[in-house]
Protein backbone atom coordinates (compact mmCIF):
# COMPACT_ATOMS: atom_id res chain seq x y z
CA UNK A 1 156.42 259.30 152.33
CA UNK A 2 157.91 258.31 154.98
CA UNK A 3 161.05 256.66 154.08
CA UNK A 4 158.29 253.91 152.61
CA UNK A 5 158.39 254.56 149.14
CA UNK A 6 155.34 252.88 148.89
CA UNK A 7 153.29 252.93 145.08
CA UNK A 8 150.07 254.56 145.67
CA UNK A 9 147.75 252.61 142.78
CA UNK A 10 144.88 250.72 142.50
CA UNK A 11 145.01 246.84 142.39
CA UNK A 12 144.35 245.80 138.56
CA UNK A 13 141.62 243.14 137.70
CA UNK A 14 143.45 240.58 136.72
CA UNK A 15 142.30 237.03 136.03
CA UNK A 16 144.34 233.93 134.69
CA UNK A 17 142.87 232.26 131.97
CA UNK A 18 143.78 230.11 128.81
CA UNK A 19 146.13 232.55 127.68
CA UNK A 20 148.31 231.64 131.11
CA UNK A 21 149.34 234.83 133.78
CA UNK A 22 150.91 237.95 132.75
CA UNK A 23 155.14 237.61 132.92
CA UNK A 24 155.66 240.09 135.31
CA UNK A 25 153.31 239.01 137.52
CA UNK A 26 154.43 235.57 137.06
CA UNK A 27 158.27 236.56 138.24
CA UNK A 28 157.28 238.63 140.64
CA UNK A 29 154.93 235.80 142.48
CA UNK A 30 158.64 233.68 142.24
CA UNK A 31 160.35 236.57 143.97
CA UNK A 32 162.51 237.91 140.79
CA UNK A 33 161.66 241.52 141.53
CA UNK A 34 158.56 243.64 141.97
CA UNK A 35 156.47 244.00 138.76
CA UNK A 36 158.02 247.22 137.96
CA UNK A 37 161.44 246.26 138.51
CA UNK A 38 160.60 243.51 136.30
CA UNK A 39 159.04 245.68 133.76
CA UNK A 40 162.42 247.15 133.49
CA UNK A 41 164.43 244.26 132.67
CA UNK A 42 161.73 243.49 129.82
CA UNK A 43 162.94 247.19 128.71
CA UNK A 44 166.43 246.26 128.67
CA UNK A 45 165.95 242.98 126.74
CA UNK A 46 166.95 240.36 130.18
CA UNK A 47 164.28 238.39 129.84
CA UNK A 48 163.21 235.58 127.36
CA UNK A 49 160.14 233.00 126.75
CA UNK A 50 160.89 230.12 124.64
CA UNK A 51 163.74 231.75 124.04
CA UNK A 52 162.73 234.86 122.40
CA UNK A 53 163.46 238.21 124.30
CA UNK A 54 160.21 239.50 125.60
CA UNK A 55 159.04 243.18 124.30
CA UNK A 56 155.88 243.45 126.28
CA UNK A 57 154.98 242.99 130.13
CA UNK A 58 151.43 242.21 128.63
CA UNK A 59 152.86 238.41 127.55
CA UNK A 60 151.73 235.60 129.28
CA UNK A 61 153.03 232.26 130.50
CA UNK A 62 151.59 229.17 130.42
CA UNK A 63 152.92 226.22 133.37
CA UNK A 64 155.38 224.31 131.24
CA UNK A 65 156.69 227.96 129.80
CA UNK A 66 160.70 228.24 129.92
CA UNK A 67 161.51 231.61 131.40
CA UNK A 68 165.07 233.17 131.28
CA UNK A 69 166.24 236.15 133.02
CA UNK A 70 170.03 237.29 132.41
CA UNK A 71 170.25 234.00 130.98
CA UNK A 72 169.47 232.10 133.97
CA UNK A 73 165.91 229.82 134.22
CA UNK A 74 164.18 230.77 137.03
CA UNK A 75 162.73 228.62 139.30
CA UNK A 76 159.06 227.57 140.11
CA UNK A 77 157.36 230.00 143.06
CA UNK A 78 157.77 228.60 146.48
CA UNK A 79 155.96 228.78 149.69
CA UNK A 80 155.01 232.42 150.56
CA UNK A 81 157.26 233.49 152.68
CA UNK A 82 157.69 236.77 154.77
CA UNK A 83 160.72 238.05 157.22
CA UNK A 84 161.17 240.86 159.93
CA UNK A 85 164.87 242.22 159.15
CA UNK A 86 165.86 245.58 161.45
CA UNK A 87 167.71 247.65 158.91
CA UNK A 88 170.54 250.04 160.42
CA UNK A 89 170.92 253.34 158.94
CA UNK A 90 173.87 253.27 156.16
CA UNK A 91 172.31 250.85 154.18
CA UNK A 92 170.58 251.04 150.87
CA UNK A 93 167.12 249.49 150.09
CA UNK A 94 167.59 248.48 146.89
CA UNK A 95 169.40 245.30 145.14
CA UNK A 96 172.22 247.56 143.34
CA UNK A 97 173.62 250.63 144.24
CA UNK A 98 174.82 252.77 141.19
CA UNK A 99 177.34 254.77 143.50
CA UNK A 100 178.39 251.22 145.14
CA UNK A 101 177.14 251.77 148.69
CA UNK A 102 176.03 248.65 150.45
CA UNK A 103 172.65 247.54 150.91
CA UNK A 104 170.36 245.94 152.44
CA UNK A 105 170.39 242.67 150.76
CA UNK A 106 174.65 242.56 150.81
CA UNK A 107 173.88 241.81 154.60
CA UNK A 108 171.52 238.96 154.40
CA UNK A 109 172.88 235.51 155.81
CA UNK A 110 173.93 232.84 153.18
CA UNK A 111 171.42 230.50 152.03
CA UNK A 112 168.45 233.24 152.36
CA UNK A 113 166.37 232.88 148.94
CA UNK A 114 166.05 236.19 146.47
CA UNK A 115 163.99 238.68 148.48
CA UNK A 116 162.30 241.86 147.66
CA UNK A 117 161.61 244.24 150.22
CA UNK A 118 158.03 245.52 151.30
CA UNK A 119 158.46 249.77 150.64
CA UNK A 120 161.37 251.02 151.87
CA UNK A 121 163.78 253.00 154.08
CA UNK A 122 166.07 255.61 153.05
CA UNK A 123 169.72 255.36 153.54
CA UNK A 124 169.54 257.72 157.22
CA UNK A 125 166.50 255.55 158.26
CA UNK A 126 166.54 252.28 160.62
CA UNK A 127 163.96 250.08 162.20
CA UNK A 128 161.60 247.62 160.78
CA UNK A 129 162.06 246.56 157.50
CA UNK A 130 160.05 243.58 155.63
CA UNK A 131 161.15 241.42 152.78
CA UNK A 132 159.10 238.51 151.10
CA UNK A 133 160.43 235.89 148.45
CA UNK A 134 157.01 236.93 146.62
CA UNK A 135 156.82 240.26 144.56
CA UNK A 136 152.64 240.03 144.33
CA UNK A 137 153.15 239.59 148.16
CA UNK A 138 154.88 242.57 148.66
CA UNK A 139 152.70 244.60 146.36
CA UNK A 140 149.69 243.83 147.95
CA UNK A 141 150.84 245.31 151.18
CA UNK A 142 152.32 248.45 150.19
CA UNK A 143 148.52 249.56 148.60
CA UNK A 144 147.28 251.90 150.24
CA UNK A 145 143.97 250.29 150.85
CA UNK A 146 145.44 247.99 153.11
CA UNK A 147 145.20 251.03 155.38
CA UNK A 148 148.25 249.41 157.80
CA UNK A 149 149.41 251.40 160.06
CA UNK A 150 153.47 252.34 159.92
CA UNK A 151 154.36 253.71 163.51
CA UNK A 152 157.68 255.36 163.74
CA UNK A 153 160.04 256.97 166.49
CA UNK A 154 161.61 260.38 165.34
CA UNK A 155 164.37 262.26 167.03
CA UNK A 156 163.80 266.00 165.99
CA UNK A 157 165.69 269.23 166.50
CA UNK A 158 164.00 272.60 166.85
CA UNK A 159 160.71 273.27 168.71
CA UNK A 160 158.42 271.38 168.80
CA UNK A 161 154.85 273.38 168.57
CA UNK A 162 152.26 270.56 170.20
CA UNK A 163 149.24 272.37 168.61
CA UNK A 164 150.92 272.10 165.23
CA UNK A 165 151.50 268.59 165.56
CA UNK A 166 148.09 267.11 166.37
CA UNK A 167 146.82 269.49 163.57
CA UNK A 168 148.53 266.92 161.02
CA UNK A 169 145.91 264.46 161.83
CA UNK A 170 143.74 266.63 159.69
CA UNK A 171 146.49 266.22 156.62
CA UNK A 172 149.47 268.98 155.86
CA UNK A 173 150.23 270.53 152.81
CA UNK A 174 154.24 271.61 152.63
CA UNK A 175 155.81 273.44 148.98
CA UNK A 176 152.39 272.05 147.09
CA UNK A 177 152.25 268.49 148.19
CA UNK A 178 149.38 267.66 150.06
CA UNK A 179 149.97 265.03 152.67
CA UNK A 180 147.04 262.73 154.35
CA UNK A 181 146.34 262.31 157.78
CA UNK A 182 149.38 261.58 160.44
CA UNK A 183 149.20 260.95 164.10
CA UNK A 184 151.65 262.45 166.06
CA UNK A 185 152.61 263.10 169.65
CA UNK A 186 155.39 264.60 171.52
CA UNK A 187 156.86 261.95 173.81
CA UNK A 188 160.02 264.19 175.30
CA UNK A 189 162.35 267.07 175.08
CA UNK A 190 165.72 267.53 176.49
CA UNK A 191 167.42 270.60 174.83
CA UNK A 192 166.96 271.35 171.45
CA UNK A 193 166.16 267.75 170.68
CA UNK A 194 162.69 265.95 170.77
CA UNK A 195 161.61 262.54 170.27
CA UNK A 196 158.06 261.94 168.41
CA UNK A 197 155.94 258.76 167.86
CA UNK A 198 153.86 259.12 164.31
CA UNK A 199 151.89 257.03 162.75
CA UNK A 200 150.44 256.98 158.97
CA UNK A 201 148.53 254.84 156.77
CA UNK A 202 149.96 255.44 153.65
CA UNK A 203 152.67 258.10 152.39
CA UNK A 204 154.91 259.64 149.96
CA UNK A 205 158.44 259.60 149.54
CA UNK A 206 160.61 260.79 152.90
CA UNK A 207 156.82 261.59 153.97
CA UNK A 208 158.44 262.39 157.67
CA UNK A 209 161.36 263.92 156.71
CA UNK A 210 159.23 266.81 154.38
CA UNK A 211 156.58 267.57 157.02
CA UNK A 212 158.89 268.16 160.00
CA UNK A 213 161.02 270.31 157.83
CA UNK A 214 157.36 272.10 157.22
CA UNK A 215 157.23 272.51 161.10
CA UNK A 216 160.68 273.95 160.91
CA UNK A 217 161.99 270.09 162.85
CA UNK A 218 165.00 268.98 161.70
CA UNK A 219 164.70 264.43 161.48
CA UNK A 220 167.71 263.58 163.32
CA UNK A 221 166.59 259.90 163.59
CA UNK A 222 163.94 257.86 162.18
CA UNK A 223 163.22 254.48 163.29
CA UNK A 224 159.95 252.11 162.34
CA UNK A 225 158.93 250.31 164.70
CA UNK A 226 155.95 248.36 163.23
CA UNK A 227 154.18 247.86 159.67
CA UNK A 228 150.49 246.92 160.15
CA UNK A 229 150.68 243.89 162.60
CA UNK A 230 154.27 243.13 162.23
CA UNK A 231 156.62 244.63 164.83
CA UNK A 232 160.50 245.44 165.02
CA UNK A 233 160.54 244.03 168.43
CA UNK A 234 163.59 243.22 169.86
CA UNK A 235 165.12 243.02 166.87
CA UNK A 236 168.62 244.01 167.05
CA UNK A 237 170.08 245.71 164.41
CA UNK A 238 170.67 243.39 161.04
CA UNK A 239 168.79 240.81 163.21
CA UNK A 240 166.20 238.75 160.63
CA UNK A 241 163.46 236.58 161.53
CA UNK A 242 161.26 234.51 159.34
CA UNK A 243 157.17 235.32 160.18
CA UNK A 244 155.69 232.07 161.07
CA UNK A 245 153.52 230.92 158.18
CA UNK A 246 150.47 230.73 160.48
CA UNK A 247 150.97 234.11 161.54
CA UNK A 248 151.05 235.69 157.95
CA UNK A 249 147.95 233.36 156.63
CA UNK A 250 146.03 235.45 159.98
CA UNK A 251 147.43 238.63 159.19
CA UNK A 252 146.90 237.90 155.17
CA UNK A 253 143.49 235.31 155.58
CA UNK A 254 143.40 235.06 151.84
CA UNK A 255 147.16 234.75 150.77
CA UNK A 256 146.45 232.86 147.23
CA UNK A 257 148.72 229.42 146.95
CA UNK A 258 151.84 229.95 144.50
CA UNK A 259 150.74 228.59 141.19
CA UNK A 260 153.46 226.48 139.34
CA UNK A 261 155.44 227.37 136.10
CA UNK A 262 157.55 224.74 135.33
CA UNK A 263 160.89 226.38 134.21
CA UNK A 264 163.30 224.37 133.65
C-alpha cells in the first residue's frame, strides 16, 4: 500500500443475538487487539471463557462472561476513543518487535489505555498515525469502502516524468500487481531530488514505495499528512492528541455505543 497496511475485505453481517457477540469481536470492541491479532492468540491457546481455553474465534460471549487473556481478565469496553499521534521514522507499528526494535506504542505517555493503531506505517515512514482503544473502531476505517482519502508528502530521487505521474490516476500495474487509482502531483525539484503530494483511497502494502520504484523514483521520505478528515497538523513529532468525541461522532455519525461484558 502505502505504508497503510490496510485489510482490503468486506464488512461481515454480523448480528448479536441470544447466543451473545463473537469473542474476537468482543476484545477487539475493548481494545485487546484487532480481530486478527486476536484470532492469533485463540491459536496459541491465551485466551479463556469460563475458564476453558478457547479453540474457535466463532465462540460467543454473553455480558456476565469471564474472559481471560494471558491470564489477565480484561476489562469492560470503554468510551470510543480515537487519537492523532505523529509517528517519526525508526519506529515500529506493531505492539512487539521480534528483532527488539522500538515501536510505536514503547513511546506512548504513561497512563494512555491499550491502543491499536488504525493501518500502519513502515519503519522509514513518518507523519500521521491513528490509534483507537477500540479494535471494531479501527477496522471499520481501514475498509476500503470508507473511500478516505490518505494524502502523503514524498521526497523522491530520480526524474520525475509529470506525464507518467498523472497517468496513475488511471491505476498502475508494477511486477503483476495492479494498483488502483492515485493522485499525484509534482510540487518541486532541486537536483536530483523531488518532493510529491499523492493521495489514495485505499492501498496495498508499501503501495508508494512499489509504484515510484515502477517510475524508476527512489522514496527518500514519506510523510502522511492526513487520513480521511483527520490531519497531522502541527503535530510535532511523537506529539499525541486525543480527537474530541464530538468530532469523531461527525466524522463517524453512527459510531455504535460499547456494549458491556462484565469481566471480572
Amino acid at each position: 500500500m502505502t505504508d497503510d497496511n490496510t485489510e482490503n475485505t468486506a464488512p461481515e453481517m454480523e448480528t448479536s443475538g441470544p447466543k451473545g457477540e463473537r469473542i474476537a469481536k468482543a476484545l477487539a470492541r475493548a481494545g485487546v487487539a484487532s480481530r486478527r491479532d486476536i484470532e492469533r492468540m485463540i491459536e496459541d491457546g491465551r485466551i479463556k471463557l469460563g475458564g476453558q481455553i478457547v479453540t474457535h474465534p466463532a465462540t460467543f460471549v454473553q455480558p456476565g462472561d469471564i474472559v481471560l487473556v494471558d491470564g489477565k481478565p480484561v476489562d469492560s469496553p470503554e468510551r470510543t476513543r480515537l487519537w492523532r499521534y505523529h509517528k517519526p521514522d525508526g519506529l515500529m507499528t506493531t505492539h512487539k518487535d521480534p528483532q527488539g526494535r522500538q515501536t510505536v506504542f514503547d513511546t506512548l505517555p504513561e497512563g494512555m489505555p491499550r491502543v491499536i493503531s488504525v493501518g500502519r506505517l513502515d519503519i522509514n515512514s513518518e507523519g500521521l498515525l491513528l490509534l483507537t482503544n477500540d479494535g471494531e473502531l479501527a477496522r471499520r476505517l481501514e475498509l476500503p469502502g470508507n473511500s478516505w482519502v490518505r494524502r502523503y508528502r514524498v521526497r523522491v530521487f530520480g526524474v520525475v516524468d509529470e506525464k507518467r505521474l498523472a497517468s496513475l490516476i488511471d491505476g498502475f500495474e508494477y511486477e503483476g500487481v495492479r494498483y488502483g487509482s492515485i493522485e499525484a502531483a509534482l510540487d518541486s525539484t532541486k537536483g536530483d531530488n523531488s518532493w510529491l503530494t499523492v493521495s489514495l483511497r485505499e492501498g496495498k502494502n508499501r503501495e508508494i514505495r512499489r509504484v515510484m520504484e515502477g517510475l524508476n523514483l527512489h522514496v527518500s521520505r514519506l510523510i502522511r499528512l492526513s487520513y480521511g478528515p483527520f490531519q497531522l497538523g502541527s503535530l510535532k513529532a511523537r506529539e499525541l492528541e486525543e480527537v474530541p468525541g464530538k468530532t469523531l461522532r461527525e466524522q463517524v455519525p453512527d459510531l455504535p455505543a460499547p456494549k458491556r461484558h462484565r469481566t471480572r
